[in-house]
C-alpha atoms as a PDB file:
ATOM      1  CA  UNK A   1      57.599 121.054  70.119  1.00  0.00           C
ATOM      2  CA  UNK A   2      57.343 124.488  71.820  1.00  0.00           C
ATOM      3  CA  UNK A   3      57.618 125.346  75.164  1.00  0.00           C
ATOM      4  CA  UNK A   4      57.550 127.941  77.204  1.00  0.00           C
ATOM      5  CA  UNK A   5      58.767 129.409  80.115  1.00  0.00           C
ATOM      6  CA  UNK A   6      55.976 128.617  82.529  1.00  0.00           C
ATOM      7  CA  UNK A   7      56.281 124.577  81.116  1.00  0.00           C
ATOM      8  CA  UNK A   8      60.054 125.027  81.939  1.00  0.00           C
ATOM      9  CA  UNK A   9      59.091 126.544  85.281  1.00  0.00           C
ATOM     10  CA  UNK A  10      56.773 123.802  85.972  1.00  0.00           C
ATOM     11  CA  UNK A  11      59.310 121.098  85.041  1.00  0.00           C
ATOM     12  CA  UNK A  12      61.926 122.828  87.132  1.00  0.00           C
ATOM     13  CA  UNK A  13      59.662 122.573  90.320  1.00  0.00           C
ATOM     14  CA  UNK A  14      58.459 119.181  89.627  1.00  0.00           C
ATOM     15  CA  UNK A  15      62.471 118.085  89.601  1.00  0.00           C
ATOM     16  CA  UNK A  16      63.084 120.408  92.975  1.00  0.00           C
ATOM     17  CA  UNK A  17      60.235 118.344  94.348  1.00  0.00           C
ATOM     18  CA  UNK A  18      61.787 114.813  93.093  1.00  0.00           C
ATOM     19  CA  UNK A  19      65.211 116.146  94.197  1.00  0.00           C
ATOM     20  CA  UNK A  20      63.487 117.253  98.147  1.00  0.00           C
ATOM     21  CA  UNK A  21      61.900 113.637  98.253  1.00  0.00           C
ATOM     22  CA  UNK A  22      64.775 112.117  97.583  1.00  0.00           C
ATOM     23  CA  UNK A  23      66.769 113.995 100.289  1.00  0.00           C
ATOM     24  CA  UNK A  24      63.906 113.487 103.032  1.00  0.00           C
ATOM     25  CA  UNK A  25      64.202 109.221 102.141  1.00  0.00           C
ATOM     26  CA  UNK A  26      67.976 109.360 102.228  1.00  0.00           C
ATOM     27  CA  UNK A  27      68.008 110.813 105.755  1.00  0.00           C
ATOM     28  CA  UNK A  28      65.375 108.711 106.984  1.00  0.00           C
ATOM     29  CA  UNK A  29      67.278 106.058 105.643  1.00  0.00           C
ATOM     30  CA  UNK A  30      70.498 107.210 107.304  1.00  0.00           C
ATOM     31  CA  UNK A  31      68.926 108.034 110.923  1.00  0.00           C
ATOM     32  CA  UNK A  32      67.654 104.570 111.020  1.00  0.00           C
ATOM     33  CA  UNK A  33      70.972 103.063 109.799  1.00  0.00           C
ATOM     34  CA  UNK A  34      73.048 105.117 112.452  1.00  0.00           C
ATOM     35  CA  UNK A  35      70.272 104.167 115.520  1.00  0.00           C
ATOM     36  CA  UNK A  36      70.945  99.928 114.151  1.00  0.00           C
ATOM     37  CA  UNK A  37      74.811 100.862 114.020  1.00  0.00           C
ATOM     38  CA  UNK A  38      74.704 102.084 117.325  1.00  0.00           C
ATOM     39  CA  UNK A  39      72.559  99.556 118.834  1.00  0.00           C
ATOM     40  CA  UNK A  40      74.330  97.371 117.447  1.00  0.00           C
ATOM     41  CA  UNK A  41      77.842  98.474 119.040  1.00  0.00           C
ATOM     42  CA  UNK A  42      76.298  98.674 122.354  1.00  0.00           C
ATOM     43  CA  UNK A  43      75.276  94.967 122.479  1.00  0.00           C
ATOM     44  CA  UNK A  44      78.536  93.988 121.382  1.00  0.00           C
ATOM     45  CA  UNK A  45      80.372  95.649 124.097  1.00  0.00           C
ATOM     46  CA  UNK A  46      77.877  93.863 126.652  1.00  0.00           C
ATOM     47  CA  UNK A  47      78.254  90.843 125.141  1.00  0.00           C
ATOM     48  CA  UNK A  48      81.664  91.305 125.507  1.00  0.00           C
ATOM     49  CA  UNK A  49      81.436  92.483 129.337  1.00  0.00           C
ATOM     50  CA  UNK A  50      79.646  89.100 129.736  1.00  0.00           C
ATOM     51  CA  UNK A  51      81.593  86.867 127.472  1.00  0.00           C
ATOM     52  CA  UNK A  52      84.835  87.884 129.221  1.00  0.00           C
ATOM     53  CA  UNK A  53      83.421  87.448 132.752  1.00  0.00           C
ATOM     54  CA  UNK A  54      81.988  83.908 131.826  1.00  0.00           C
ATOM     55  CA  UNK A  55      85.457  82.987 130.590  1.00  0.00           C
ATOM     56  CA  UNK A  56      87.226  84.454 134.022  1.00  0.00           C
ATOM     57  CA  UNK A  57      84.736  82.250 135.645  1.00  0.00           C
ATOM     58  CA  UNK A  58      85.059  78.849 133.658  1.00  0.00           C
ATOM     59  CA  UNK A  59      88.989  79.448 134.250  1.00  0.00           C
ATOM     60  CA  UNK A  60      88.572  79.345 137.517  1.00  0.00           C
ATOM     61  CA  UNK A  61      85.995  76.753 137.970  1.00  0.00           C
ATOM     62  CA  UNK A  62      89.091  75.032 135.499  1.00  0.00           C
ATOM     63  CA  UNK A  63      92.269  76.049 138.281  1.00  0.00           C
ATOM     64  CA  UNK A  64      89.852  74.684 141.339  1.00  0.00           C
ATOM     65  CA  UNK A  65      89.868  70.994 139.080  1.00  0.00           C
END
């Protein structure tokens, strides 16, 4: 097998490519992870807003029994 420099050029972009594809998936990937993560943490905190002001309530719906 011989090759030359301009197959081992070639290869060398062809792997940079790979390599830049890679990169552009894993930030998509992490961009949409961090928007759900965040999302996510906001909800909770409202829920939590709501959950502890339905309980305040039921307790003292409870006391006026």
């Amino acid at each position: 097998m011989n090759i030359n420099n301009e197959d081992i050029a070639k290869q060398h972009i062809l792997d940079l490519r790979q390599e830049v594809e890679r990169c552009q998936l894993a930030t998509k990937w992490t961009l949409t992870r961090k928007t759900t993560d965040h999302a996510t943490v906001a909800a909770r905190k409202a829920d939590g807003k709501w959950k502890s002001l339905l309980e305040t309530i039921i307790m003292m719906g409870r006391r006026m029994l």
